[in-house]
Protein backbone atom coordinates (compact mmCIF):
# COMPACT_ATOMS: atom_id res chain seq x y z
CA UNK A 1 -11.62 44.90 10.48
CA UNK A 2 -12.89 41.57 12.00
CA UNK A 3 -12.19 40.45 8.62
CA UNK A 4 -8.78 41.21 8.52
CA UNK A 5 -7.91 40.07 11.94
CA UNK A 6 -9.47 36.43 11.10
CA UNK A 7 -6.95 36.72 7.83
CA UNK A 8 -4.16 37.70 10.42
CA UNK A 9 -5.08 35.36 13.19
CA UNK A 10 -5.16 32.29 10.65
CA UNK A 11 -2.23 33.85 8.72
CA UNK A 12 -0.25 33.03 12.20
CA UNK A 13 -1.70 29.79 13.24
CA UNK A 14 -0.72 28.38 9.79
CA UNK A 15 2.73 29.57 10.29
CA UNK A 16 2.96 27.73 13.84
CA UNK A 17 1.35 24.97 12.26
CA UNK A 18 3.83 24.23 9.97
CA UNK A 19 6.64 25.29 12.21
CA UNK A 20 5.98 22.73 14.49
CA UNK A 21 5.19 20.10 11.81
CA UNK A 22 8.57 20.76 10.64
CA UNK A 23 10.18 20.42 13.89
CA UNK A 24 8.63 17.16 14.97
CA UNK A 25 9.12 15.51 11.39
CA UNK A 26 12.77 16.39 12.39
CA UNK A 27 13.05 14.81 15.50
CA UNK A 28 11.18 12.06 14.63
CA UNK A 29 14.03 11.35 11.82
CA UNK A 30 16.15 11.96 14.31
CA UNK A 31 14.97 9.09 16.26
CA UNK A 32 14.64 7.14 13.56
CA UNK A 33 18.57 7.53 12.68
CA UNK A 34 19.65 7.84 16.11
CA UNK A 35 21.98 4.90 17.02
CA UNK A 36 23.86 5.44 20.51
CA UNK A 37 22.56 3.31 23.28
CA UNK A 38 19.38 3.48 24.57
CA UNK A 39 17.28 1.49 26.54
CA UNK A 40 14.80 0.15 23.29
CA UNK A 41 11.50 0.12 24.97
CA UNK A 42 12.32 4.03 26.34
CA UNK A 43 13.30 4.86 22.73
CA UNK A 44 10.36 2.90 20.99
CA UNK A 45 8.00 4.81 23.79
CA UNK A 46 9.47 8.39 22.92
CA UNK A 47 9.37 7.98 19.26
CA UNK A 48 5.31 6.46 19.29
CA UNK A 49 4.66 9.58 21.10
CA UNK A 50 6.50 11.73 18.91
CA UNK A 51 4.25 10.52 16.14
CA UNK A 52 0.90 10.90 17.77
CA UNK A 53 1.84 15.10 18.29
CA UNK A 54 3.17 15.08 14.97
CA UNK A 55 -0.06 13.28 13.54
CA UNK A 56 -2.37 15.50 15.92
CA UNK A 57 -0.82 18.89 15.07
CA UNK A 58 -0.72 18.10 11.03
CA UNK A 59 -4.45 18.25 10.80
CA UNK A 60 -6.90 20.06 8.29
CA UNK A 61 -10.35 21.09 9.13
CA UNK A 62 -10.12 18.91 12.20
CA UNK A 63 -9.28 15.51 10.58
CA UNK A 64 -6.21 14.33 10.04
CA UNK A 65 -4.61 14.92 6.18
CA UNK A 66 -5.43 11.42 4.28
CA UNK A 67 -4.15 10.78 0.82
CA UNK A 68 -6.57 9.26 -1.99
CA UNK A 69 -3.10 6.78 -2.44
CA UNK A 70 -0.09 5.12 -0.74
CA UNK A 71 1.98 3.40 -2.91
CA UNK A 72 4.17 0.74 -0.83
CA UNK A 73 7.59 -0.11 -2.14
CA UNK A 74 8.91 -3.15 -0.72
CA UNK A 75 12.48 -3.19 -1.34
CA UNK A 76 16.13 -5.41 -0.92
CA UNK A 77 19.02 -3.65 -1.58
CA UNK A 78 18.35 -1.49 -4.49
CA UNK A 79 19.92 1.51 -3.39
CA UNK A 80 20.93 2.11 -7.01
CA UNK A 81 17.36 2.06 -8.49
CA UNK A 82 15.36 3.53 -5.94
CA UNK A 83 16.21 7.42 -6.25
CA UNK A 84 14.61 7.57 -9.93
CA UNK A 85 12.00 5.60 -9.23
CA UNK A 86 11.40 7.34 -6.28
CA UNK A 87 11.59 10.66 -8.82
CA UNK A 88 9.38 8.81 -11.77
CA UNK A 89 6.54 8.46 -9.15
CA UNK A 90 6.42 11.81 -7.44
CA UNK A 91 6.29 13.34 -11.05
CA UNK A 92 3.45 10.43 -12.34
CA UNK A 93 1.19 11.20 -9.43
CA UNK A 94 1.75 14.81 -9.32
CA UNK A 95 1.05 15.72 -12.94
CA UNK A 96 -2.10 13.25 -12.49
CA UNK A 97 -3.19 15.69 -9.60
CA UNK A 98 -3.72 12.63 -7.00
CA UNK A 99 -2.65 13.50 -3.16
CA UNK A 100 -0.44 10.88 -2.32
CA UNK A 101 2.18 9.06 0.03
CA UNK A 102 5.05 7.02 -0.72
CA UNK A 103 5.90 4.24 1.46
CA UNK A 104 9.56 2.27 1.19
CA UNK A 105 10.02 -0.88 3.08
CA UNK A 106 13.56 -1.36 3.01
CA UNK A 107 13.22 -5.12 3.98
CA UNK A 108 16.79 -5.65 5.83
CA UNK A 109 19.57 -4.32 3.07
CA UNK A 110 23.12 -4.32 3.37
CA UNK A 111 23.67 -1.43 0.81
CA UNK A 112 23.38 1.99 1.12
CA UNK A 113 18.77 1.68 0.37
CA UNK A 114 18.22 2.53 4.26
CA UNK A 115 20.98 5.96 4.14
CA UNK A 116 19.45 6.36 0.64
CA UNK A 117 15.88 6.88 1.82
CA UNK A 118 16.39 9.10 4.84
CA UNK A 119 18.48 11.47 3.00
CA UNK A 120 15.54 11.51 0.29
CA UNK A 121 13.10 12.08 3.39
CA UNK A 122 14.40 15.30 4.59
CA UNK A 123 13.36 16.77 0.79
CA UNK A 124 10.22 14.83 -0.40
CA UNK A 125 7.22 15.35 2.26
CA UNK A 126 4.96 12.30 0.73
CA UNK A 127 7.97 10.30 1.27
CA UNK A 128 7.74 7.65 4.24
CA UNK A 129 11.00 5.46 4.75
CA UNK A 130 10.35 2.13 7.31
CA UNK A 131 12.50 0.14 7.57
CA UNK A 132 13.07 -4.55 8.89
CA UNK A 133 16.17 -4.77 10.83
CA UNK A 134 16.37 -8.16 9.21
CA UNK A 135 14.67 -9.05 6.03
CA UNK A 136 11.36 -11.03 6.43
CA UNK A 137 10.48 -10.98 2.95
CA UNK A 138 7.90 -9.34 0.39
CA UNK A 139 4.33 -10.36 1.53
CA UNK A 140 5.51 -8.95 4.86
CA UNK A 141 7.01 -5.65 4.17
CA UNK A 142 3.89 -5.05 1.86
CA UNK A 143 1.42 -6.41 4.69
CA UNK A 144 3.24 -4.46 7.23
CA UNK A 145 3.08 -1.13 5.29
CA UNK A 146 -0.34 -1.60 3.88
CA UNK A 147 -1.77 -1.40 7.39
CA UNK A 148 0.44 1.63 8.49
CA UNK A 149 -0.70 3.03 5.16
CA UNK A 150 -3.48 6.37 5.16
CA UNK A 151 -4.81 6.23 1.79
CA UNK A 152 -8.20 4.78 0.12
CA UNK A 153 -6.07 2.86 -2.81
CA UNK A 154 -2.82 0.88 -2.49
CA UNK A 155 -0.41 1.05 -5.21
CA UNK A 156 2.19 -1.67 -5.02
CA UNK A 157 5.07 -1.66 -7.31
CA UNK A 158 8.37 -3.35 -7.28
CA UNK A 159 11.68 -1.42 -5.73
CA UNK A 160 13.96 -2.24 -8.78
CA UNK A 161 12.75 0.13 -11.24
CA UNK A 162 11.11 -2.64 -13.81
CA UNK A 163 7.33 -1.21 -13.32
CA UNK A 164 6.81 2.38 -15.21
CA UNK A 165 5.56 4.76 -12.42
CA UNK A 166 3.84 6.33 -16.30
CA UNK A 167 1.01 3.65 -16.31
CA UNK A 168 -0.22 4.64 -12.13
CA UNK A 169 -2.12 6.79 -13.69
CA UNK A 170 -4.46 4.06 -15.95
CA UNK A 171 -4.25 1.85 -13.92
CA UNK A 172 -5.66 4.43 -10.67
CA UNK A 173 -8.38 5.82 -13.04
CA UNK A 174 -9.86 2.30 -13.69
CA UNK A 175 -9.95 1.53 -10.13
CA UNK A 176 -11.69 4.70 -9.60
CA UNK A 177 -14.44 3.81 -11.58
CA UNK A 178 -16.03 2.24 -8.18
CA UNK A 179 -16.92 -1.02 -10.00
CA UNK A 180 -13.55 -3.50 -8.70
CA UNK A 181 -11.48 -4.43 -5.99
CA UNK A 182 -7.72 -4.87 -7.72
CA UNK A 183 -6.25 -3.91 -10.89
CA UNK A 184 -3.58 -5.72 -11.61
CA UNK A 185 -1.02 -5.26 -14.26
CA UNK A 186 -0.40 -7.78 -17.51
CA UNK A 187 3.64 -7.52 -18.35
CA UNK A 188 2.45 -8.14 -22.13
CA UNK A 189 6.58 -7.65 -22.95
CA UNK A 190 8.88 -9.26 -20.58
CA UNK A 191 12.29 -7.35 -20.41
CA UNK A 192 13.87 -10.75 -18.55
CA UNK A 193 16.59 -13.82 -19.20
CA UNK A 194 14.59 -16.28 -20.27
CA UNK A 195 15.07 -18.16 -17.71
CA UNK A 196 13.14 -15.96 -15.43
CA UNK A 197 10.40 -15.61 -18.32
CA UNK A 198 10.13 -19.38 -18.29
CA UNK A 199 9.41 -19.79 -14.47
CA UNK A 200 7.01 -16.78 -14.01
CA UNK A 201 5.20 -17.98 -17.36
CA UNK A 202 4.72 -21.78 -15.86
CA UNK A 203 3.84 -20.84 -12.50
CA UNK A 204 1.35 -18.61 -13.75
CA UNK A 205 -0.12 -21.37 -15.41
CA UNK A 206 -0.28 -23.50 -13.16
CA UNK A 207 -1.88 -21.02 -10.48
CA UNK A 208 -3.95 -19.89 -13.17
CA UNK A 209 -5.59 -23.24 -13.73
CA UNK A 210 -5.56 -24.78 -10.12
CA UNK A 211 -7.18 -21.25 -8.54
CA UNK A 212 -8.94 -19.70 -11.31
CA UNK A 213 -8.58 -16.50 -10.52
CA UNK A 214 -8.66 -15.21 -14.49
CA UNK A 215 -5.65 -12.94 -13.74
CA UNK A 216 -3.09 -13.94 -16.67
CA UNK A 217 0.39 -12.30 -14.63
CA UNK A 218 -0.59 -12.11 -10.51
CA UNK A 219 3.38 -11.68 -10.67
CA UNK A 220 3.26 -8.89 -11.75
CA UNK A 221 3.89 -6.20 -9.13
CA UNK A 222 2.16 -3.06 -10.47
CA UNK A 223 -1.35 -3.41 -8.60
CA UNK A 224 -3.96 -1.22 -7.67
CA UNK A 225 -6.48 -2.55 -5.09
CA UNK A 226 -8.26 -1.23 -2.07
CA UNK A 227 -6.92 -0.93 1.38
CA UNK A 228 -9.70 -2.05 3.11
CA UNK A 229 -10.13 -5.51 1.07
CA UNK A 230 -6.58 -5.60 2.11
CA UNK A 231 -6.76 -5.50 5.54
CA UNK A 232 -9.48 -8.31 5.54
CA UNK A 233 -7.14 -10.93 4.00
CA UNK A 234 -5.42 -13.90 6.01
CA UNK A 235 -2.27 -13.11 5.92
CA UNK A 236 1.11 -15.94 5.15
CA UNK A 237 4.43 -15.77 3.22
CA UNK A 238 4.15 -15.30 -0.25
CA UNK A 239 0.57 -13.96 -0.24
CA UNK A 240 1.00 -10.76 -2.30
CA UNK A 241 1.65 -13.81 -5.50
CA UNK A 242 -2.07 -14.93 -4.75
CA UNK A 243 -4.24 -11.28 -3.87
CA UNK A 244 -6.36 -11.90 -7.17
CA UNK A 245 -7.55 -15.23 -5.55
CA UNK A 246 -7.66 -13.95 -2.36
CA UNK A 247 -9.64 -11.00 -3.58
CA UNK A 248 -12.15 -13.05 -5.26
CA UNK A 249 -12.38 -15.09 -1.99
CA UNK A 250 -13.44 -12.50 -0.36
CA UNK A 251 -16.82 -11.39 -2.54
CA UNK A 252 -14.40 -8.73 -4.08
CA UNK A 253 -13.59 -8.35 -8.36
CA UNK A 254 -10.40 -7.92 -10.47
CA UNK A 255 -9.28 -7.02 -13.82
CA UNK A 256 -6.41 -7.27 -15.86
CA UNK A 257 -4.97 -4.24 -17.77
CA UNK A 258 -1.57 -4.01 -20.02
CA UNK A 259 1.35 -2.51 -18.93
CA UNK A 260 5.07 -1.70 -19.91
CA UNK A 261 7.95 -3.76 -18.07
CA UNK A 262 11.81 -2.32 -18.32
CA UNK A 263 15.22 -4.00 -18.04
CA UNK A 264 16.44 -4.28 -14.74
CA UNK A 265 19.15 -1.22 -14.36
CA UNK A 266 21.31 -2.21 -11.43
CA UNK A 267 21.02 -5.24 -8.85
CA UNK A 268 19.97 -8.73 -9.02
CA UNK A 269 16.99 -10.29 -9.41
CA UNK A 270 15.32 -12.06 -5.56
CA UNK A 271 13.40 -15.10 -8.00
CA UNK A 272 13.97 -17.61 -10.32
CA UNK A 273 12.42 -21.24 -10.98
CA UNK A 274 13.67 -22.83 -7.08
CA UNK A 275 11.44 -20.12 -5.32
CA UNK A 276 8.76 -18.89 -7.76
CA UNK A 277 7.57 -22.64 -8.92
CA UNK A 278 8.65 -25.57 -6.33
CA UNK A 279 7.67 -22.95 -3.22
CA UNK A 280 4.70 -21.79 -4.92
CA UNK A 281 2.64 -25.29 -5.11
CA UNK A 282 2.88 -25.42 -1.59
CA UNK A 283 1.13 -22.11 -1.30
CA UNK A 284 -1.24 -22.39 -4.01
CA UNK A 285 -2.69 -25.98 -2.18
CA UNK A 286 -2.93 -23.42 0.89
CA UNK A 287 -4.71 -20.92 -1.05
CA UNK A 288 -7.08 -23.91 -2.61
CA UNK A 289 -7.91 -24.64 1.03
CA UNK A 290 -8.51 -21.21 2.09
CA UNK A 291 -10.82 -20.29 -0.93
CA UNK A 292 -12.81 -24.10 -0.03
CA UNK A 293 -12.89 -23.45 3.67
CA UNK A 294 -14.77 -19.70 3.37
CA UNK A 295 -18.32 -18.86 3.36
CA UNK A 296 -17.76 -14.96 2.23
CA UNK A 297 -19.25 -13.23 1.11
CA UNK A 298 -22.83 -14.59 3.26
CA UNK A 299 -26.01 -12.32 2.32
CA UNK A 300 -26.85 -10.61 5.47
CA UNK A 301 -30.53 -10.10 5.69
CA UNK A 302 -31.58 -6.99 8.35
CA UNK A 303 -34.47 -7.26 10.77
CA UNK A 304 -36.73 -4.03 10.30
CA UNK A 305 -39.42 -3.65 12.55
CA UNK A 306 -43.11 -3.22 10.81
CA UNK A 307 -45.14 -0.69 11.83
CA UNK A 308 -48.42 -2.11 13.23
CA UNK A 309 -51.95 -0.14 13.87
CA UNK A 310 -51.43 -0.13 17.14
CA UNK A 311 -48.79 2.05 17.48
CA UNK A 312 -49.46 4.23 14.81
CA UNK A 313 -52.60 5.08 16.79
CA UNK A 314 -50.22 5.19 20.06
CA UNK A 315 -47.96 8.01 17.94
CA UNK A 316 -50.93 9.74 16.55
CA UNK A 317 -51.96 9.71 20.32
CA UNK A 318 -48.90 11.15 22.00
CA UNK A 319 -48.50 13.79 19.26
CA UNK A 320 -51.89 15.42 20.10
C-alpha cells in the first residue's frame, strides 16, 4: 500500500509540476510579447522574477534540467529560412538522442524572424527565442546567448539555412571524445558567388598566416566548442571570426573536420570583401596583440604540506 501511495503521491506532484511549468512558460511569453505601456524597469523586474519560479519549479532530482547542448542561432532577418532550419535541427539532435536547447538571437530584424520565433515557441519546448531591439551584430548576439546558455557544448550555426543541421551530429561526437576545445567546420564546397568565395578564401589566408591558428575556414559558422572556454574569452566585435586563435590563446585545442555548405534559399547575404577583409586586419592586429600580451595557460604548482615525525607521533598520540 505504501507503495502505491508513493506511485499516487508522485503521480500528482508530476502533474502540478508540469501544470505550473506550463503556466509560467505562458506568462513569461506573455511578457515577452506584451507591448502596451509599462513602466520598463517594473516590467523588466516582473518578468526576471517570472523566470527564477519558472527555473525553480522545472527541476529534476533537485537540480535544475541542463542540456548536454545549446545551439545559438544568431540571426538578421531570415524569417524565411529559419522555420526549417529550426525543423532540420530538432530532428538532427533528436534522432542523435542528445538533450538539447535551441537558442535564436534575432539580432534587431525588420521582417517577420521575431513573430516567427514566438509562434514556433508556444510548440517546440527546447526552443528559446531572445531577442536585440536594435541589431548589435554577430559576435554579440552569440556572446550574449552563449552566457545565458545551460548546456556543456555550444553549437553555433548560421540563421540562413547554409550549415546542414545533418553533420551536428559528427561534429558533437568528436568533441565528445574529451581530447579538444572547438571543432570547427571546413566548407570543403562553397555554394557562394564568387565573389563572396574570393573574400572569405583571402581573408582566411591572411588570418591563417598572420595568427596561425591551423584552422583552414574559422568562417565557417558550424562550430562545436565548450561553454566554459567560452566564457573565459575577451570579448570585441567580430570575435566569433577569430575563436580558433582565441582558443589556442587560452591553453585550449582545435580541429578541423569537413562539412556540407547549401545555397542560400531566401535573403541576402550580411558579408562581402568591404567587411570580411579591410575590417578584419584591424581585428586580426588586435588578436596578434592579445595572443602576445597573455601568459595562459601558467603551470600552477600546489603547496602540499609533508608529513614530518613529529606529528605523526602527535597523531599516533591523540589516537590512543
Amino acid at each position: 500500500m505504501d507503495s502505491l501511495g508513493d506511485m499516487v503521491c508522485d503521480s500528482v506532484l508530476h502533474c502540478y509540476h508540469q501544470v505550473c511549468s506550463t503556466v509560467l512558460q505562458r506568462i513569461v511569453r506573455w511578457w515577452l510579447f506584451a507591448s502596451f505601456p509599462l513602466f520598463p524597469f517594473l516590467k523588466y523586474s516582473l518578468r526576471t522574477l517570472i523566470y527564477s519560479l519558472h527555473r525553480f519549479l522545472f527541476r529534476e532530482g533537485g537540480d535544475v534540467i541542463q542540456p548536454l547542448v545549446s545551439v545559438v542561432i544568431p540571426a538578421h532577418n531570415e524569417a524565411q529560412n529559419l522555420a526549417t532550419l529550426l525543423d532540420e535541427l530538432d530532428l538532427s539532435l533528436q534522432a542523435a538522442g542528445y538533450a538539447h536547447e535551441i537558442l535564436v538571437m534575432d539580432d534587431g530584424s525588420s521582417d517577420e524572424s521575431w513573430s516567427l520565433l514566438g509562434s514556433r515557441a508556444e510548440q517546440q519546448p527546447t526552443l528559446r527565442p531572445m531577442r536585440h531591439q536594435r541589431s548589435a551584430g554577430q559576435s554579440t548576439s552569440i556572446w550574449q546567448a552563449v552566457h545565458l546558455a545551460r548546456g556543456e557544448w555550444i553549437i553555433t550555426l548560421d540563421g540562413d539555412g547554409q550549415n546542414d543541421p545533418a553533420d551536428i551530429p559528427v561534429l558533437l561526437e568528436r568533441a565528445l571524445k574529451d581530447d579538444v576545445t572547438l571543432v570547427a567546420g571546413h566548407r570543403i564546397q562553397r555554394h557562394d558567388d564568387w565573389v563572396k568565395r574570393f573574400s572569405s578564401r583571402l581573408a582566411n589566408r591572411v588570418r591563417g598566416a598572420l595568427l596561425k591558428d591551423n584552422t583552414p575556414d574559422t568562417g565557417c559558422a558550424l562550430k562545436v566548442f565548450r561553454r566554459d572556454a567560452f566564457v573565459r574569452l575577451p570579448y570585441f566585435d567580430h570575435m566569433h571570426r577569430f575563436l580558433p586563435a582565441l582558443i589556442l590563446s587560452q591553453g585550449g585545442s582545435c580541429v578541423s573536420m569537413p562539412v556540407s555548405h547549401r545555397p542560400r534559399q531566401a535573403g541576402q547575404s550580411h558579408y562581402g570583401i568591404k567587411n570580411r577583409l579591410w575590417a578584419g586586419l584591424l581585428d586580426i592586429s588586435g588578436v596578434m596583440w592579445l595572443r602576445y600580451r597573455s601568459r595562459l595557460p601558467a603551470e600552477v604548482v600546489e603547496h602540499t604540506a609533508i608529513e614530518t615525525p613529529f606529528t605523526v607521533r602527535q597523531s599516533v598520540a591523540e589516537n590512543d
